[in-house]
C-alpha atoms as a PDB file:
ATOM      1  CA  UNK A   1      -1.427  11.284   4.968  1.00  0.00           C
ATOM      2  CA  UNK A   2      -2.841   8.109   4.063  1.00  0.00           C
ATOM      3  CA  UNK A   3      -6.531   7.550   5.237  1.00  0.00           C
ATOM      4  CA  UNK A   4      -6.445   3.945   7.396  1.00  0.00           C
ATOM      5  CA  UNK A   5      -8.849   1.428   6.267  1.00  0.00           C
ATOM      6  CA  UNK A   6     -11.473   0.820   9.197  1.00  0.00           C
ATOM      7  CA  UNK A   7     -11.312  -1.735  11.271  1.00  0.00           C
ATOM      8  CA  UNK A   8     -14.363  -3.060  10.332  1.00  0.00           C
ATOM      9  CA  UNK A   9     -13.055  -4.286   7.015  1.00  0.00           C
ATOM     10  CA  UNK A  10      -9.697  -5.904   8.356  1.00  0.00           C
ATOM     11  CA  UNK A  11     -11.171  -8.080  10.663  1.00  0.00           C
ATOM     12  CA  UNK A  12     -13.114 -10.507   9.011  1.00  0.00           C
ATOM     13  CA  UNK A  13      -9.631 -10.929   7.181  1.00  0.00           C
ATOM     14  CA  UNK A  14      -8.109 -11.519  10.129  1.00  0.00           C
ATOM     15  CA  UNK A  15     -10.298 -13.988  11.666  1.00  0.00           C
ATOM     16  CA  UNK A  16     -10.319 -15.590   8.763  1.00  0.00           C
ATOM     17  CA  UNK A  17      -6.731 -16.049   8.484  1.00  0.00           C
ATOM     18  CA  UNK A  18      -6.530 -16.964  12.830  1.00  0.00           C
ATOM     19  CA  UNK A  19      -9.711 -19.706  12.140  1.00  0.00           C
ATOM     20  CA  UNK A  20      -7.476 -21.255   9.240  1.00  0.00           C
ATOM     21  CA  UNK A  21      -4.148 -21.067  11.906  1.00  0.00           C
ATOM     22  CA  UNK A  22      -5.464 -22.477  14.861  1.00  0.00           C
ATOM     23  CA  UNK A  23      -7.497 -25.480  13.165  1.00  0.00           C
ATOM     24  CA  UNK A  24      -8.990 -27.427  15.687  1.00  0.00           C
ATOM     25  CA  UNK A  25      -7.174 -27.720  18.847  1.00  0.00           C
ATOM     26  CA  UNK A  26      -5.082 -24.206  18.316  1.00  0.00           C
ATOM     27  CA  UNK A  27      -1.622 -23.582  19.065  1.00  0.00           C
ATOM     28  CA  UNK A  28      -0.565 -26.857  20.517  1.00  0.00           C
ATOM     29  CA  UNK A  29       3.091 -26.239  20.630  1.00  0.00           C
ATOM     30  CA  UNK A  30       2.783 -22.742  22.492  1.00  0.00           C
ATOM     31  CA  UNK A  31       0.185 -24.746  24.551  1.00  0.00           C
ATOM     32  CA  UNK A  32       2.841 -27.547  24.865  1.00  0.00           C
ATOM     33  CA  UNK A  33       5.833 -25.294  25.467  1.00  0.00           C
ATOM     34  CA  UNK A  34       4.878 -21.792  27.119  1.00  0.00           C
ATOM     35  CA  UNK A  35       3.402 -21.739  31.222  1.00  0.00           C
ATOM     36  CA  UNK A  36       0.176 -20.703  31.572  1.00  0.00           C
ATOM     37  CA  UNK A  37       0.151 -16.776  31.894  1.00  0.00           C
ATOM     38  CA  UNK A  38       3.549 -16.405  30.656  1.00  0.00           C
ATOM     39  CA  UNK A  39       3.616 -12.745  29.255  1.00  0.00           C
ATOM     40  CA  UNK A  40       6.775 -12.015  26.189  1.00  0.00           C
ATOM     41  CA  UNK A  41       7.730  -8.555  24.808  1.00  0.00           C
ATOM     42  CA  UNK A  42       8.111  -8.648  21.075  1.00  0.00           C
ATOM     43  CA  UNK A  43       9.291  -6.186  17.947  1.00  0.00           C
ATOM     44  CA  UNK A  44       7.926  -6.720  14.808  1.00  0.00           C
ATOM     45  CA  UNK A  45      11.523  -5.392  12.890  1.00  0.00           C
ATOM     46  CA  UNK A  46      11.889  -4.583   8.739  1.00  0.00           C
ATOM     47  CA  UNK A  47      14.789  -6.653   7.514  1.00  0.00           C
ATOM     48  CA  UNK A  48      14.681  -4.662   4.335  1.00  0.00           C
ATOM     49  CA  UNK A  49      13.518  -1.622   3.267  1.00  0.00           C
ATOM     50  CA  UNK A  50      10.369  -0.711   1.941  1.00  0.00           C
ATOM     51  CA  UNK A  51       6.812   1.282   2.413  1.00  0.00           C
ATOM     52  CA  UNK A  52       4.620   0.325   5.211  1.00  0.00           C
ATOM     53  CA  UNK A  53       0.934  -0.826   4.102  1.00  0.00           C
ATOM     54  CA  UNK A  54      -1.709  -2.800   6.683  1.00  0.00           C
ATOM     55  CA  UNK A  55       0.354  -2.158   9.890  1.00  0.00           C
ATOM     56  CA  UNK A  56      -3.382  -2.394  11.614  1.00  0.00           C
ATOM     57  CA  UNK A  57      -3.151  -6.125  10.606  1.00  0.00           C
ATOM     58  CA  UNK A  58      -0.718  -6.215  13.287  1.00  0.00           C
ATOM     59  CA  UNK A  59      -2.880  -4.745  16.273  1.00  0.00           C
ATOM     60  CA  UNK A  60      -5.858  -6.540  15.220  1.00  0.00           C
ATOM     61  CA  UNK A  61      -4.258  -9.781  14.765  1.00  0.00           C
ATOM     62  CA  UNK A  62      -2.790  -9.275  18.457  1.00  0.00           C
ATOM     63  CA  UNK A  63      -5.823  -7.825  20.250  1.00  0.00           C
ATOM     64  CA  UNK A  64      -8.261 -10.516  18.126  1.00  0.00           C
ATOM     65  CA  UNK A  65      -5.886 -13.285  20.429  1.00  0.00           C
ATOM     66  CA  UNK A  66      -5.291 -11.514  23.523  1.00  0.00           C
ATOM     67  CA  UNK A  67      -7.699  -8.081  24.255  1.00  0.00           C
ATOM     68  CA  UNK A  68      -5.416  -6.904  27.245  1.00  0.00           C
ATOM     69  CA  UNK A  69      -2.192  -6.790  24.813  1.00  0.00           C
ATOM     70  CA  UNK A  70      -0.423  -3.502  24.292  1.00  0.00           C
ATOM     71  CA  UNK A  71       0.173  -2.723  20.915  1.00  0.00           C
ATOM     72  CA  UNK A  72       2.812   0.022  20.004  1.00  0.00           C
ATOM     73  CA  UNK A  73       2.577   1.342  16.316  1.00  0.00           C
ATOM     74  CA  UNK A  74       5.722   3.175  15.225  1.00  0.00           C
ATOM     75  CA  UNK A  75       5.231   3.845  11.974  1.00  0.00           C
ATOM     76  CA  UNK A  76       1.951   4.618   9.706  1.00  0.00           C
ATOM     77  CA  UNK A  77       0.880   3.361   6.512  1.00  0.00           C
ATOM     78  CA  UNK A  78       2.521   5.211   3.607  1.00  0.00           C
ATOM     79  CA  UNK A  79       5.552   5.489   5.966  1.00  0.00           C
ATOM     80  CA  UNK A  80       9.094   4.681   4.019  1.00  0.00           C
ATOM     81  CA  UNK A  81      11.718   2.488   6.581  1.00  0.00           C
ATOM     82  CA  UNK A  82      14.666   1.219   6.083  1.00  0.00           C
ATOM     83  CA  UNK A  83      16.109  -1.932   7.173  1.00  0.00           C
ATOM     84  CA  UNK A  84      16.157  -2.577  10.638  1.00  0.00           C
ATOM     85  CA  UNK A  85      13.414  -0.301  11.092  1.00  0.00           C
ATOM     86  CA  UNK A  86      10.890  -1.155  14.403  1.00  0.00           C
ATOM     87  CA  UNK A  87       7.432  -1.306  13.037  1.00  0.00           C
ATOM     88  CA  UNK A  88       5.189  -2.536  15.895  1.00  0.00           C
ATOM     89  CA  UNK A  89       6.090  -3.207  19.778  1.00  0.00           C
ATOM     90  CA  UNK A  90       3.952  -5.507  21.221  1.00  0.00           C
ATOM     91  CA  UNK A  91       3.575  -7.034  25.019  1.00  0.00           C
ATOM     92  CA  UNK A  92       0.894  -9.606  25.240  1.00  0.00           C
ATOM     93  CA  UNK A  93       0.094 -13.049  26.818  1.00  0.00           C
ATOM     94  CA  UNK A  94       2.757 -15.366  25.535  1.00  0.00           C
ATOM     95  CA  UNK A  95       0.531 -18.078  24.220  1.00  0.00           C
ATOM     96  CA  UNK A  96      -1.847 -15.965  22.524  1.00  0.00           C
ATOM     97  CA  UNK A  97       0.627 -13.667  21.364  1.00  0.00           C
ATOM     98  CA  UNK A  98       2.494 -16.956  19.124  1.00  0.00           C
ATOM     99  CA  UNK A  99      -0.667 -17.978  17.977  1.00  0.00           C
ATOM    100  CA  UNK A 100      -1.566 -14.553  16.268  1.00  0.00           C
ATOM    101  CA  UNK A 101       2.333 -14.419  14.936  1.00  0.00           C
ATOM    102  CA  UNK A 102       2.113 -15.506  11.766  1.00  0.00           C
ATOM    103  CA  UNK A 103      -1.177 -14.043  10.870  1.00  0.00           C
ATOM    104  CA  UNK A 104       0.399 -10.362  11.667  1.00  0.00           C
ATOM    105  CA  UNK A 105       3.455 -11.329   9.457  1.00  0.00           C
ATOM    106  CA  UNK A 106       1.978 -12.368   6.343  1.00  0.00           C
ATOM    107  CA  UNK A 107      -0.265  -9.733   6.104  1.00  0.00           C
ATOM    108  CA  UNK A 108       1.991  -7.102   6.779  1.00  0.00           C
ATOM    109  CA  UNK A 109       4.579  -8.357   5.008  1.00  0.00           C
ATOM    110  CA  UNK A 110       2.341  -8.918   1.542  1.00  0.00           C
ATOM    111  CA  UNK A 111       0.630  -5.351   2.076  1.00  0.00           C
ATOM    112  CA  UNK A 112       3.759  -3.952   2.539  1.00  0.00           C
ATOM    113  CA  UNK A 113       5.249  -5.859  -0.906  1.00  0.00           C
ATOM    114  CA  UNK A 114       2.442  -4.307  -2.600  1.00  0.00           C
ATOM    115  CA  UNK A 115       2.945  -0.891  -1.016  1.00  0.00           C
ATOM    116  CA  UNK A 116       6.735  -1.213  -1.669  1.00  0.00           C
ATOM    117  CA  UNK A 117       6.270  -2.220  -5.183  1.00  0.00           C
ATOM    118  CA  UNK A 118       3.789   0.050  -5.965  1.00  0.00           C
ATOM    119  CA  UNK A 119       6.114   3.005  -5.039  1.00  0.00           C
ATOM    120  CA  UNK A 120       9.243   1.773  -7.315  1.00  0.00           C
ATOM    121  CA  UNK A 121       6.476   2.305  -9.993  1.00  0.00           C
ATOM    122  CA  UNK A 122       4.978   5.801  -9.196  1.00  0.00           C
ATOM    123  CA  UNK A 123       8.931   7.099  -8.796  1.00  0.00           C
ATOM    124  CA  UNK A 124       9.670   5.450 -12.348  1.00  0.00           C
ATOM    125  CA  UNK A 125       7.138   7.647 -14.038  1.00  0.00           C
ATOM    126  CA  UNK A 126       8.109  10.489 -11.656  1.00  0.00           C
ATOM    127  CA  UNK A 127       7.675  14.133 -13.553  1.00  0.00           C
ATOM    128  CA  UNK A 128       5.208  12.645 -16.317  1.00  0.00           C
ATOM    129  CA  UNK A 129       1.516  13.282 -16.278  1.00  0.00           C
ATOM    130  CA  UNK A 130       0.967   9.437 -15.759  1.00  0.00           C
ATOM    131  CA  UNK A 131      -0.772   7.952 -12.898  1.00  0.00           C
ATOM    132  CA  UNK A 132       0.020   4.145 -11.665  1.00  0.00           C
ATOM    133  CA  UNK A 133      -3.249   2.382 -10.760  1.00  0.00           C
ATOM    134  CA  UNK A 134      -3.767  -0.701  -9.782  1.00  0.00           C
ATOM    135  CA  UNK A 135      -6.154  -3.885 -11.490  1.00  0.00           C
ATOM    136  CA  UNK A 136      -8.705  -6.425 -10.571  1.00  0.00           C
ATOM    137  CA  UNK A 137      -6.210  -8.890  -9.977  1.00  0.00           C
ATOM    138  CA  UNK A 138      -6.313  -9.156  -6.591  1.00  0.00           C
ATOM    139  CA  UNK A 139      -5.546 -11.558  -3.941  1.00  0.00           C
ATOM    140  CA  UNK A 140      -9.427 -13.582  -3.301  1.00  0.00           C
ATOM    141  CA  UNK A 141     -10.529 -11.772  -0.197  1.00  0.00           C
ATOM    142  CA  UNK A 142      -7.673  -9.412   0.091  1.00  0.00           C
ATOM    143  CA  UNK A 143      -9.102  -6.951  -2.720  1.00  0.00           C
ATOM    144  CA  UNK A 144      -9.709  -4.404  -0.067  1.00  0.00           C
ATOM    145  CA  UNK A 145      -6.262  -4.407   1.653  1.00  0.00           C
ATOM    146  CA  UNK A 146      -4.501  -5.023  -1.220  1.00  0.00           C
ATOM    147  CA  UNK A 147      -6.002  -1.967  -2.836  1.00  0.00           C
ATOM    148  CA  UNK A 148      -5.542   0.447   0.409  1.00  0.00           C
ATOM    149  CA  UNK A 149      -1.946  -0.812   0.089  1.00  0.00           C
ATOM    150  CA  UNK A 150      -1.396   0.624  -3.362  1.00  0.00           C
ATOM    151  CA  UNK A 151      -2.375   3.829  -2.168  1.00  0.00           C
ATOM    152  CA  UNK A 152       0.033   3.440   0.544  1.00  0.00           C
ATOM    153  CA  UNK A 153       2.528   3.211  -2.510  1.00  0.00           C
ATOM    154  CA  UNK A 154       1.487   6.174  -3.946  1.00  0.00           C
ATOM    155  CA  UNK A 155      -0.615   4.545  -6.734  1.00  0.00           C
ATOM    156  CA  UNK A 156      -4.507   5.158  -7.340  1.00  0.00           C
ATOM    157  CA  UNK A 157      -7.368   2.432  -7.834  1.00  0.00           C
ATOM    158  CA  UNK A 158      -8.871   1.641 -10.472  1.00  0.00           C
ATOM    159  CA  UNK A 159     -12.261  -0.473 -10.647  1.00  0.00           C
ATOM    160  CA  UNK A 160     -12.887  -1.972  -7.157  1.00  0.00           C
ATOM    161  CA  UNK A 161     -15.362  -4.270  -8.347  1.00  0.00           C
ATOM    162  CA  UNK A 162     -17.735  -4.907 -11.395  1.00  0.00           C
ATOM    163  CA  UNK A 163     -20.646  -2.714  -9.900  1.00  0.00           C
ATOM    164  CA  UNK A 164     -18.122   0.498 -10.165  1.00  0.00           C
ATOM    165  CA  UNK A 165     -17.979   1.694 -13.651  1.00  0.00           C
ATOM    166  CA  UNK A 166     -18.627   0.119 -17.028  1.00  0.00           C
ATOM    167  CA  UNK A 167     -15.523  -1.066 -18.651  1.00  0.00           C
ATOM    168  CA  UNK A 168     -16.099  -2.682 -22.218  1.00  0.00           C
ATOM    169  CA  UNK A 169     -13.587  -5.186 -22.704  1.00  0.00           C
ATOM    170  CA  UNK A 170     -12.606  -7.059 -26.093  1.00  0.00           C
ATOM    171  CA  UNK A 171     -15.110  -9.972 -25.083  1.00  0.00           C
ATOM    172  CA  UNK A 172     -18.008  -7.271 -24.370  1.00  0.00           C
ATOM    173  CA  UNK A 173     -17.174  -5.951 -27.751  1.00  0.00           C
ATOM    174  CA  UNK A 174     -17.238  -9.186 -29.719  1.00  0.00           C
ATOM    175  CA  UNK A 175     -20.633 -10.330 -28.140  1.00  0.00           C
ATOM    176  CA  UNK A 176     -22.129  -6.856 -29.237  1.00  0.00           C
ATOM    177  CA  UNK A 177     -20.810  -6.127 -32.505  1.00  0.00           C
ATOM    178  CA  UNK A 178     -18.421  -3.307 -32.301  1.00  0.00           C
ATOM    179  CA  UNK A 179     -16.479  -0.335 -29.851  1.00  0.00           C
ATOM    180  CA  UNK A 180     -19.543   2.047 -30.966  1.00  0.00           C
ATOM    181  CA  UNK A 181     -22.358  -0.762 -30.620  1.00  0.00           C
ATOM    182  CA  UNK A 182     -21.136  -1.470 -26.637  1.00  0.00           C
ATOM    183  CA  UNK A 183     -20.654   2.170 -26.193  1.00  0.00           C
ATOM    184  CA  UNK A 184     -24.235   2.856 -26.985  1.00  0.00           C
ATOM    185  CA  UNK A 185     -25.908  -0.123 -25.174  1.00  0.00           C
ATOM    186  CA  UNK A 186     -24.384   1.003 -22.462  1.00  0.00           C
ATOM    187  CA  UNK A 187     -25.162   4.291 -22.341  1.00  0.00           C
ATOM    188  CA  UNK A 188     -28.703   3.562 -22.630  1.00  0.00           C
ATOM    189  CA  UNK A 189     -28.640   1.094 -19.329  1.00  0.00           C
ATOM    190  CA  UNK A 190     -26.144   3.217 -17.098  1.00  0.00           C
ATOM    191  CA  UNK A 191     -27.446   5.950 -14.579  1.00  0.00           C
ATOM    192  CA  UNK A 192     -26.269   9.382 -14.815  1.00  0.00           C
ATOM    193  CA  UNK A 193     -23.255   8.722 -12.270  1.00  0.00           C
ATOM    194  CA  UNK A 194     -21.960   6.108 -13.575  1.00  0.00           C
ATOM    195  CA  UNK A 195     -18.845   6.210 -15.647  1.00  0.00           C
ATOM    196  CA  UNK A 196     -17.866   4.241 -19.243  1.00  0.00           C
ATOM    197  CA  UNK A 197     -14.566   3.131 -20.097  1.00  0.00           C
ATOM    198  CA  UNK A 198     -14.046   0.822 -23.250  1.00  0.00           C
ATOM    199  CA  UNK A 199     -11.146  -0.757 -24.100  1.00  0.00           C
ATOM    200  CA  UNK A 200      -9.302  -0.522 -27.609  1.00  0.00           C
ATOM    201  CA  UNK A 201      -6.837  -2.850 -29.568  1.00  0.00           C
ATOM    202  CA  UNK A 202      -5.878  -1.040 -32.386  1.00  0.00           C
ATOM    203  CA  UNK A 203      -5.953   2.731 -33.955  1.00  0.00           C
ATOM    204  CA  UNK A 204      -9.632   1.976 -35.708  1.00  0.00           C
ATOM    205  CA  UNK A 205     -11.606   0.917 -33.097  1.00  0.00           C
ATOM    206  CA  UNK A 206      -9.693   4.306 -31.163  1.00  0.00           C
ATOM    207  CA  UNK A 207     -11.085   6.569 -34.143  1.00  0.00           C
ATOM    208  CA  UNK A 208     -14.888   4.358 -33.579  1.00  0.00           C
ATOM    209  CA  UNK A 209     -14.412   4.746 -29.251  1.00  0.00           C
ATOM    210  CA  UNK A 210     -14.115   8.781 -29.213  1.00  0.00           C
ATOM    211  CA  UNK A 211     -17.199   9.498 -31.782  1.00  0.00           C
ATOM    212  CA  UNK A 212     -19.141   7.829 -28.899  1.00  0.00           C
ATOM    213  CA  UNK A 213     -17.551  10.258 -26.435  1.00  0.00           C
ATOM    214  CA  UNK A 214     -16.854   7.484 -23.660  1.00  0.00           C
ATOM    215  CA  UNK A 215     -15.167   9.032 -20.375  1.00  0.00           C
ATOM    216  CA  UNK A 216     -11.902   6.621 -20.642  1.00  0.00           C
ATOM    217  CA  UNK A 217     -10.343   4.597 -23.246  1.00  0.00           C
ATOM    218  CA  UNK A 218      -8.159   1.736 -22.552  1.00  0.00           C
ATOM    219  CA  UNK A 219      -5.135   1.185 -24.945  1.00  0.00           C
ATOM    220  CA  UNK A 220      -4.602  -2.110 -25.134  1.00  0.00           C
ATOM    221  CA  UNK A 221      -0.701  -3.374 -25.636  1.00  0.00           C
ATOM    222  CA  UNK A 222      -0.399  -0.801 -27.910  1.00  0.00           C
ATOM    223  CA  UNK A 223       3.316  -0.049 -29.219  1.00  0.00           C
ATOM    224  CA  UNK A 224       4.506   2.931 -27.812  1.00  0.00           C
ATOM    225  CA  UNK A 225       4.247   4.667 -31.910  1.00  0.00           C
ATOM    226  CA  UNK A 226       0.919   3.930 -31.636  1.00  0.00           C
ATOM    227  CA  UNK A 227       0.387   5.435 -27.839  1.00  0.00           C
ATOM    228  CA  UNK A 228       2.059   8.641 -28.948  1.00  0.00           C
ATOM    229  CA  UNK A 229      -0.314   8.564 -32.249  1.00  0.00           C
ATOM    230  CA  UNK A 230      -3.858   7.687 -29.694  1.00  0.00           C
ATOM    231  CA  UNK A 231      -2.405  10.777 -27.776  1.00  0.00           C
ATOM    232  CA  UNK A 232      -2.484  12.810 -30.570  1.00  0.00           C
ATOM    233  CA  UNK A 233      -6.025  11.862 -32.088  1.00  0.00           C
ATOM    234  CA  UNK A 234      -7.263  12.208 -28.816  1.00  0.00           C
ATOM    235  CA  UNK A 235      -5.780  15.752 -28.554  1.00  0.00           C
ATOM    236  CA  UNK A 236      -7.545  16.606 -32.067  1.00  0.00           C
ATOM    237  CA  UNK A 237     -10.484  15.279 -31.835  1.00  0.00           C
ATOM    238  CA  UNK A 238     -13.638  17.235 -32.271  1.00  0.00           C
ATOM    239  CA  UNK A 239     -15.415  14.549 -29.989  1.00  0.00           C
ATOM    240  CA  UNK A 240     -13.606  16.090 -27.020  1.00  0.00           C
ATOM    241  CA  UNK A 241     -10.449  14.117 -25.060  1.00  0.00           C
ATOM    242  CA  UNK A 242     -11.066  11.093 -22.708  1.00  0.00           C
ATOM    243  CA  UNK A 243      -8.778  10.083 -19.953  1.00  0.00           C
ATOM    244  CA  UNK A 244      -6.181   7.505 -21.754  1.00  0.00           C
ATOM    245  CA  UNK A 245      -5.047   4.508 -19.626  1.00  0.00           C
ATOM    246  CA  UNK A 246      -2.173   2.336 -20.750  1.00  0.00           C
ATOM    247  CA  UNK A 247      -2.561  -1.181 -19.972  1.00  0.00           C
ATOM    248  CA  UNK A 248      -0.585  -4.455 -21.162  1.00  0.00           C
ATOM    249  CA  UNK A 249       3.336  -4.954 -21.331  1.00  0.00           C
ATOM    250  CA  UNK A 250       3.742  -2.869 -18.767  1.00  0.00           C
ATOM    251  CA  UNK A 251       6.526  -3.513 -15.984  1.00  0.00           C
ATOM    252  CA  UNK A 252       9.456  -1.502 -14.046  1.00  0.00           C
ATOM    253  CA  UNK A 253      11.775  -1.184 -17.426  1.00  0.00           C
ATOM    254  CA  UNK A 254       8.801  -0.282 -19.752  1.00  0.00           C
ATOM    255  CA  UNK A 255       6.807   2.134 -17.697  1.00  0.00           C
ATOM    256  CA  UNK A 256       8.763   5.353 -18.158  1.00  0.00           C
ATOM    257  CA  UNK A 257       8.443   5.337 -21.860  1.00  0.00           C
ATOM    258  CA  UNK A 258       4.761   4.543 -21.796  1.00  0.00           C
ATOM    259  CA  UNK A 259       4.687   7.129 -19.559  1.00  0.00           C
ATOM    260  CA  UNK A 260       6.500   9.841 -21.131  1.00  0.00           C
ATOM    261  CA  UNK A 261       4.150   8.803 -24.617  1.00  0.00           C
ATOM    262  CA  UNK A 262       1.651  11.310 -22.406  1.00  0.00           C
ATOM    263  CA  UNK A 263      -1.358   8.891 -21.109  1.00  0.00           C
ATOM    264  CA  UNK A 264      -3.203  10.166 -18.233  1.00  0.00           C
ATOM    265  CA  UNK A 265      -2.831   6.256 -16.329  1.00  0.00           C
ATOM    266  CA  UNK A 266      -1.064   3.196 -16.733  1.00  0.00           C
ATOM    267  CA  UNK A 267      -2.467  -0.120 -15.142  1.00  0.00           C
ATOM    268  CA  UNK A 268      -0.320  -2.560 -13.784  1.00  0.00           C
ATOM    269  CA  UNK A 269      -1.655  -5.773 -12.904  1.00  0.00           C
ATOM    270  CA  UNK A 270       1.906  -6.640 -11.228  1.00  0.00           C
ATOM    271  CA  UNK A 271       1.290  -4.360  -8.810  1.00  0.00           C
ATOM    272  CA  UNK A 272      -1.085  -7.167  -6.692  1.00  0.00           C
ATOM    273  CA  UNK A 273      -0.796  -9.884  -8.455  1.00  0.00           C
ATOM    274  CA  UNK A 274       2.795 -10.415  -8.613  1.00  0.00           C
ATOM    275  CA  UNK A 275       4.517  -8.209  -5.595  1.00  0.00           C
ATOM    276  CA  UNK A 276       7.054  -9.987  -3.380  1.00  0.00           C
ATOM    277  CA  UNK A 277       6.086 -10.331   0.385  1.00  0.00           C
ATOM    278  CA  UNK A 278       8.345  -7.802   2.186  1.00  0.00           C
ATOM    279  CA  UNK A 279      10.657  -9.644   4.671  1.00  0.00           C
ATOM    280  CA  UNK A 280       9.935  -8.514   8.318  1.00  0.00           C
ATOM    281  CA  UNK A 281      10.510 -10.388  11.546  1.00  0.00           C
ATOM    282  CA  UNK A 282       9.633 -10.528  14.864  1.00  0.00           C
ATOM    283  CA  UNK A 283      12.607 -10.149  17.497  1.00  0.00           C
ATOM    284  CA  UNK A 284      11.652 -11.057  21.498  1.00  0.00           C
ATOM    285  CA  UNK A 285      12.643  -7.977  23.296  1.00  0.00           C
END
């Protein structure tokens, strides 16, 4: 079962996105259109399928408009539909109900992309070792949602911010001087919890990251000859084996083979930064 995200970190999300909505006079056609105290009964309906991810956007976004609404959640995060499937049942005050609409859809819907994504990834690599996380490359604001909703996919997160774990990049490594340079510097300023991954663009700097004994190392668009030959030194050597993470080049009709090349993860930027919002509706009931 997927653990929910608290409420306490959708909310500012979702009066954030309600604020932006409702600009400064609010809903001025429902105000226009809809009698005072008018009540509606809604569905919020899959038109495709997919995996559901931030299905509490849709309660909150309700209950943030109108507190008396009931909310009806059919399905959890995590959950697979198909199309046609009833997500969310919702009776509420008409008026406020419209306003909080479109909040409730986008977010679902672009959680949900990410979720549904997410999982066509996970079951490409299905029977490997190889473990699909996600990136920083995150929606501005949405980091937190958008990384609950690759676990809803089945996926695992990587960093969720720079304060997590040290991750020497190719720009860290040029300012310092070296793979083993960075390596030690940082193992001289990190605390004993904290974790060092360094990332690699070639077989030499590989050899130069495992004599320094790092905890990850991140191949780089490497080919998939030289994955299999990284998996191989790292097997060997007498420095011990890090956890190997694939990253670069990767996407739905590459994965398997990177996968099957035996790293331990494979990062996939695409996962957040380029998943298609899933298509769901709302149908008056």
């Amino acid at each position: 079962m997927i653990r929910q995200l608290p409420d306490l970190l959708i909310e500012p999300v979702i009066l954030m996105a309600l604020t932006e909505d409702l600009g400064r006079a609010g809903d001025v056609t429902a105000q226009a259109c809809i009698p005072e105290g008018a009540r509606m009964r809604a569905s919020f309906v899959a038109r495709k399928p997919g995996v559901l991810a931030g299905i509490d956007c849709v309660r909150l976004s309700v209950l943030a408009m109108d507190p008396g609404a009931s909310v009806e959640l059919k399905l959890r995060d995590g959950d697979a539909f198909g199309a046609g499937a009833v997500l969310a049942e919702v009776e509420a005050d008409a008026r406020a109900f419209l306003a909080a609409e479109r909040t409730a859809l986008n977010l679902v819907g672009r959680l949900s992309g990410v979720a549904t994504l997410t999982r066509a990834y996970v079951e490409a690599v299905a029977g490997t070792k190889a473990r699909i996380a996600d990136t920083r490359k995150t929606t501005p604001g949405l980091r937190a949602l958008e990384k609950h909703a690759v676990l809803c996919g089945g996926g695992v997160n990587h960093r969720f911010g720079l304060d997590d774990a040290i991750l020497i990049k190719d720009n860290h490594v040029a300012v310092c001087g070296g793979v083993g340079e960075a390596i030690r510097r940082a193992r001289t300023a990190m605390g004993h919890l904290m974790k060092v991954e360094v990332e690699v663009d070639g077989l030499d700097q590989l050899d130069e990251a495992l004599a320094e004994r790092p905890d990850v190392i991140m191949l780089d668009n490497f080919t998939l000859p030289m994955l299999r030959e990284a998996v191989e030194r790292a097997r060997v050597s007498p420095f011990g084996r890090p956890v190997l993470e694939a990253s670069g080049g990767v996407n739905l009709g590459t994965v398997r083979a990177i996968a099957e090349t035996g790293v331990d993860v494979i990062s996939v930027g695409a996962l957040t930064h380029s998943a298609p919002s899933l298509d769901i509706g709302l149908d008056v009931v």
